[in-house]
Protein backbone atom coordinates (compact mmCIF):
# COMPACT_ATOMS: atom_id res chain seq x y z
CA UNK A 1 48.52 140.79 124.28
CA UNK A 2 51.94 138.69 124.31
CA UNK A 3 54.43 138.78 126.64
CA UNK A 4 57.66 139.78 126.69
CA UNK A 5 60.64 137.96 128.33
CA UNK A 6 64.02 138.43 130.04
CA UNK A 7 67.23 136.57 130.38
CA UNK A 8 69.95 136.72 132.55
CA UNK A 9 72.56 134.54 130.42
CA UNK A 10 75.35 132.62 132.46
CA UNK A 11 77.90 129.95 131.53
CA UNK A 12 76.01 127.96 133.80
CA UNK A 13 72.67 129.26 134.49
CA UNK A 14 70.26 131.48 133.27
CA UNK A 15 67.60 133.45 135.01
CA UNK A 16 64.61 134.44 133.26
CA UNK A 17 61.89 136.51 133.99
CA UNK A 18 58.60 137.78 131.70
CA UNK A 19 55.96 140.09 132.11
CA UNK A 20 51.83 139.92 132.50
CA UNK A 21 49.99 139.54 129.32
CA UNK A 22 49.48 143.35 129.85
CA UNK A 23 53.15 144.10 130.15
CA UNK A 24 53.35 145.83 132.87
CA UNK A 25 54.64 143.96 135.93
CA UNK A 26 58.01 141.69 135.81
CA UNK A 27 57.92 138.68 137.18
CA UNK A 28 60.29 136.00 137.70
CA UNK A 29 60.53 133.00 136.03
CA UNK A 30 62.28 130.22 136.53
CA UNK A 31 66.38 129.78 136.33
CA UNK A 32 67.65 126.76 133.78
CA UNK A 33 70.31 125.05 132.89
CA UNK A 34 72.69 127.26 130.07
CA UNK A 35 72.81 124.01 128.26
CA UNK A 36 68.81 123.77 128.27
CA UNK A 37 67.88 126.90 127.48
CA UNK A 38 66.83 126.66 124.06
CA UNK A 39 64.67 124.04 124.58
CA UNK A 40 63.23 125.77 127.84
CA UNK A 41 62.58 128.70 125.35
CA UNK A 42 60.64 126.82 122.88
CA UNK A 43 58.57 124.74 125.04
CA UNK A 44 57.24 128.32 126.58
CA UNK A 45 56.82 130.27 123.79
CA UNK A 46 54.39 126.69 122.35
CA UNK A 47 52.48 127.96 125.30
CA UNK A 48 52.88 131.35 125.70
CA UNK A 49 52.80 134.55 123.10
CA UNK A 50 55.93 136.23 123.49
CA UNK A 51 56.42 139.28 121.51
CA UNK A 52 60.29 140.01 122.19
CA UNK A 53 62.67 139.09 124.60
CA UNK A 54 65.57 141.08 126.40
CA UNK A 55 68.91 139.62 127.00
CA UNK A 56 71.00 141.56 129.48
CA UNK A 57 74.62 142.36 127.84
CA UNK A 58 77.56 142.20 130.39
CA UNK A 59 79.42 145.82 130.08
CA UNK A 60 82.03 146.69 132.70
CA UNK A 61 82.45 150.06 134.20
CA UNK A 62 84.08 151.94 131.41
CA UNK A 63 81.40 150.68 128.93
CA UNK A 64 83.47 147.85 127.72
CA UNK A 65 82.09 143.97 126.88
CA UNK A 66 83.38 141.67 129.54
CA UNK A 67 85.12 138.15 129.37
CA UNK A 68 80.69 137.29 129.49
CA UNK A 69 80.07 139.56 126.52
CA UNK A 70 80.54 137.36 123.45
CA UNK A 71 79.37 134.20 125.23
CA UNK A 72 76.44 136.29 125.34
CA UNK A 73 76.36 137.74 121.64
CA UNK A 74 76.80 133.87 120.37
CA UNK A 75 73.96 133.01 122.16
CA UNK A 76 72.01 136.14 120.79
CA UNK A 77 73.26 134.28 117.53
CA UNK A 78 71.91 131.05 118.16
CA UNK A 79 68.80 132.66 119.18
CA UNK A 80 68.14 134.48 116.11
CA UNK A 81 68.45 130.91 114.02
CA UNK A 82 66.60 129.20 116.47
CA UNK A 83 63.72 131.79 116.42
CA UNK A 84 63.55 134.13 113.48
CA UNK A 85 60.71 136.14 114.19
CA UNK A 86 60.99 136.40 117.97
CA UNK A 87 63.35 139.79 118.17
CA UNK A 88 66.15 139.81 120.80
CA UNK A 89 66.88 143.37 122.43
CA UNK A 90 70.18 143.41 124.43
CA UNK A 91 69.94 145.67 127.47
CA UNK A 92 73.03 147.01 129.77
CA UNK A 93 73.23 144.40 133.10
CA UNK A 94 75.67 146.29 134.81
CA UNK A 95 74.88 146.25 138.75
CA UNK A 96 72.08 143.58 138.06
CA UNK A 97 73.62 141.06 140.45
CA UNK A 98 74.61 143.64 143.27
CA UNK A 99 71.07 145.00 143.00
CA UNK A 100 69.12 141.13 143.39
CA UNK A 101 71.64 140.69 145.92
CA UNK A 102 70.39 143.82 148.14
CA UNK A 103 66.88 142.82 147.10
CA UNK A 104 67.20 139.44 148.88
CA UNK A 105 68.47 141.37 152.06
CA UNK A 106 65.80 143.77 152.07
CA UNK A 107 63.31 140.84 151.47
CA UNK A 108 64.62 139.83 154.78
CA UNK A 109 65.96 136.43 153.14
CA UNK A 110 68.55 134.35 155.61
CA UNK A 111 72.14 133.80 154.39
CA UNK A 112 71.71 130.86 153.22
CA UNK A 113 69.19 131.74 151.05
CA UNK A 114 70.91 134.67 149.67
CA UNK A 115 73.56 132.14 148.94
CA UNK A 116 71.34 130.50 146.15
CA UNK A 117 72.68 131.37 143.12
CA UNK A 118 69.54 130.47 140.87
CA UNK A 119 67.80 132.95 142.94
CA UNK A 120 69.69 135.83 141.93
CA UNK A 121 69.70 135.21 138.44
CA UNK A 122 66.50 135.05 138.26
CA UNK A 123 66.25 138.29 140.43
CA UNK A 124 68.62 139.35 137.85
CA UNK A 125 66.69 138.36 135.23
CA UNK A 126 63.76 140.79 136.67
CA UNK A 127 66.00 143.62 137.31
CA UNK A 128 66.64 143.56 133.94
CA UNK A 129 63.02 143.55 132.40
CA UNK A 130 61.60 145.95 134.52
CA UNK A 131 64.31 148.29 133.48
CA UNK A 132 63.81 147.95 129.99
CA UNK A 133 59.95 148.28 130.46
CA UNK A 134 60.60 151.49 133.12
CA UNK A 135 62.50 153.22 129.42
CA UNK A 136 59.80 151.79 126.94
């Protein structure tokens, strides 16, 4: 079976996360570079079968896009030109960052670790998958 794979898109960074070939446990990733994630993308999915991936969406509280939202949709965009037959699901990210961040404190992680950004993205990026595989 393939994999499929998560994103937690940022102006700066992104967090990504993918499952077992099974598709059943979310795992983090890795967190790259905004400006190196398409190339981060291909190299993987040269060695990995990947049979969708899942972009979180930024929607506020009143079910509105953010000032994130389109940066997101253009990348959703690019990715579709980039990678034709790889389909892109957008999924709702609301609370994603509030939720890694009370992961890392439950982990028992120190302040300063909690303080690493590329950690919670790609915490993020895992909150997000398993949520979309908990409603598939």
């Amino acid at each position: 079976m393939s994999r499929i794979l998560a994103i937690d898109y940022g102006g700066k960074r992104c967090g990504i996360a993918v499952t077992d070939p099974l598709q059943i446990i979310a795992s983090g990733l890795a967190t790259v570079q905004t400006n190196e994630l398409l190339l981060y993308l291909q190299q993987y999915f040269e060695k990995e079968a990947v049979e969708k991936v899942v972009i979180g969406e930024p929607k506020n509280l009143r079910d509105e896009d953010t000032n994130a939202t389109p940066l997101v949709h253009a990348f959703i965009k690019t990715f579709e030109n980039k990678f034709p037959n790889t389909p892109i699901i957008k999924v709702d990210e609301r609370y994603t960052s509030k939720i890694a961040t009370r992961a890392m404190l439950e982990m028992g992680l120190k302040k300063k670790e909690r303080r690493n950004k590329s950690l919670v993205d790609e915490i993020s990026a895992t909150i997000i998958l398993q949520e979309y595989l908990t409603k598939s």
